[in-house]
Protein backbone atom coordinates (compact mmCIF):
# COMPACT_ATOMS: atom_id res chain seq x y z
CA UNK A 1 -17.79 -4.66 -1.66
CA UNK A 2 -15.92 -3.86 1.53
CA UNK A 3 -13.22 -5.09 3.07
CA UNK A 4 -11.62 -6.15 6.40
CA UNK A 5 -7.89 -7.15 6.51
CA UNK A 6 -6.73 -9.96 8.98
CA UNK A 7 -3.70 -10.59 10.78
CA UNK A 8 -0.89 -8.59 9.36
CA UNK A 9 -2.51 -7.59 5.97
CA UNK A 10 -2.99 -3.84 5.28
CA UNK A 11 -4.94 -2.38 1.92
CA UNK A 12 -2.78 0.49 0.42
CA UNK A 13 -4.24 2.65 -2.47
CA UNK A 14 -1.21 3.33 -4.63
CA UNK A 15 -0.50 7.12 -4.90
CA UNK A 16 0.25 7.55 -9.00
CA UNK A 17 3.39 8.64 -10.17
CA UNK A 18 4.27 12.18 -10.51
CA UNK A 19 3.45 13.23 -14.90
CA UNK A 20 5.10 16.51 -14.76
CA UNK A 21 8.48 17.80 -13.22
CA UNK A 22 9.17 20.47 -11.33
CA UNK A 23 9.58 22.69 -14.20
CA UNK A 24 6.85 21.79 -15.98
CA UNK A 25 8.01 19.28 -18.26
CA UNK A 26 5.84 16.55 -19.66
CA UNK A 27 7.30 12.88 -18.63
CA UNK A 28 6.46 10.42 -21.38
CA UNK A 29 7.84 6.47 -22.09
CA UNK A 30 7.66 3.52 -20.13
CA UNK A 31 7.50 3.81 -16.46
CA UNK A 32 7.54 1.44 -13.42
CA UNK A 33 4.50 0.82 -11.17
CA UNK A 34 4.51 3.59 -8.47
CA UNK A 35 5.46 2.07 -4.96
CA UNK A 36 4.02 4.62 -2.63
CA UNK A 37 0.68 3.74 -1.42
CA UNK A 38 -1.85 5.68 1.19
CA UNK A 39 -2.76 3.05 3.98
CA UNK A 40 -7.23 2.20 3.42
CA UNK A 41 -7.66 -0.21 5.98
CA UNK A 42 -4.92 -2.37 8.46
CA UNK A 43 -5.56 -5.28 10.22
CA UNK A 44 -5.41 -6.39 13.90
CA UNK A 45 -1.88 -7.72 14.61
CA UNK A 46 -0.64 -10.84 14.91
CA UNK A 47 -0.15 -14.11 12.61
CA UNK A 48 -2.02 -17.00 11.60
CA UNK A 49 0.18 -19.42 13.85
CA UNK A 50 -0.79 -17.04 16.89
CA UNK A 51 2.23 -15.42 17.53
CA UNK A 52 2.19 -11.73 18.50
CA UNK A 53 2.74 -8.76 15.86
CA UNK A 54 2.22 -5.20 16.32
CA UNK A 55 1.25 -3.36 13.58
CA UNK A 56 3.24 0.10 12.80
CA UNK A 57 1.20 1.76 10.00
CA UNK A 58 -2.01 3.20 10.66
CA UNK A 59 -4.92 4.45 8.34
CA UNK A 60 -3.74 7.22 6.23
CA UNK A 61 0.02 6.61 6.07
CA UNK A 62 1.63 6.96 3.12
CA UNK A 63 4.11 4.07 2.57
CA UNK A 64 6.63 2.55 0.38
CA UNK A 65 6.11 -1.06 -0.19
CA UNK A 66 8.06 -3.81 -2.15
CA UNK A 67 7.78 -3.87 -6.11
CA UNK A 68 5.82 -6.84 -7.44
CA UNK A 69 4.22 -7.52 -3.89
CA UNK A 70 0.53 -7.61 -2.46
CA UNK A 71 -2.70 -8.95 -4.32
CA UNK A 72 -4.58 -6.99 -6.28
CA UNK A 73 -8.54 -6.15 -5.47
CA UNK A 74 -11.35 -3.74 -6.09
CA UNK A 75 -12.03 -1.48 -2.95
CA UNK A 76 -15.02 1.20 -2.82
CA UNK A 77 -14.41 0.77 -6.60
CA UNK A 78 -10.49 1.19 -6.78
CA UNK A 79 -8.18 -0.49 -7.50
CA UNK A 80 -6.27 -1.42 -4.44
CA UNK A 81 -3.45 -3.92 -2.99
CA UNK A 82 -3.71 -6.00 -0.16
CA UNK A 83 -0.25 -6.29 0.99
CA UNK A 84 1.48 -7.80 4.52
CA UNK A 85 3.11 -6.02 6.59
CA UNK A 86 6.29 -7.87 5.74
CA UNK A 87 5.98 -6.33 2.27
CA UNK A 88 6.00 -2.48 3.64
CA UNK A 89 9.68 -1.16 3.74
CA UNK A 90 9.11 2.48 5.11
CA UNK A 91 6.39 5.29 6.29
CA UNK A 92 6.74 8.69 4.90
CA UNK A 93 6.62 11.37 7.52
């Protein structure tokens, strides 16, 4: 199933955490959900009450969004978040 985000939703496919280090050392233990996503799919702007909002992120960024945000959906058979804009704190560049 496909989807289209409205307003100020974006779907972000998170981008899993790193398993190695740099010098080759196997991380193991307990380990928070990673908060870097790559950008799917963004919506058109604005809000549900009308008022104007541009959106910043664009298909393909890779962003950091808020721990514990967004909703949680199957996309092209993925698992994916639908999050608000609201919820994304940065773009990697």
């Amino acid at each position: 199933m496909k989807y289209r985000p409205l307003f100020d939703k974006i779907i972000v496919e998170p981008v899993p955490a790193e398993e190695t280090t740099k010098g080759g050392l196997i991380l193991t233990g307990a380990k928070d959900a990673p908060q870097l996503g790559k950008v799917v799919a963004v919506g058109p702007g604005g809000t549900p009450d009308g008022k104007e909002l541009k959106m910043v992120v664009k298909e393909g960024d890779v962003v950091v969004y808020a721990k514990y945000k967004g909703v949680e959906i199957k996309y092209d058979g993925k698992d994916m978040l639908v999050l608000s804009l609201g919820d994304v704190l940065a773009v990697a560049e």
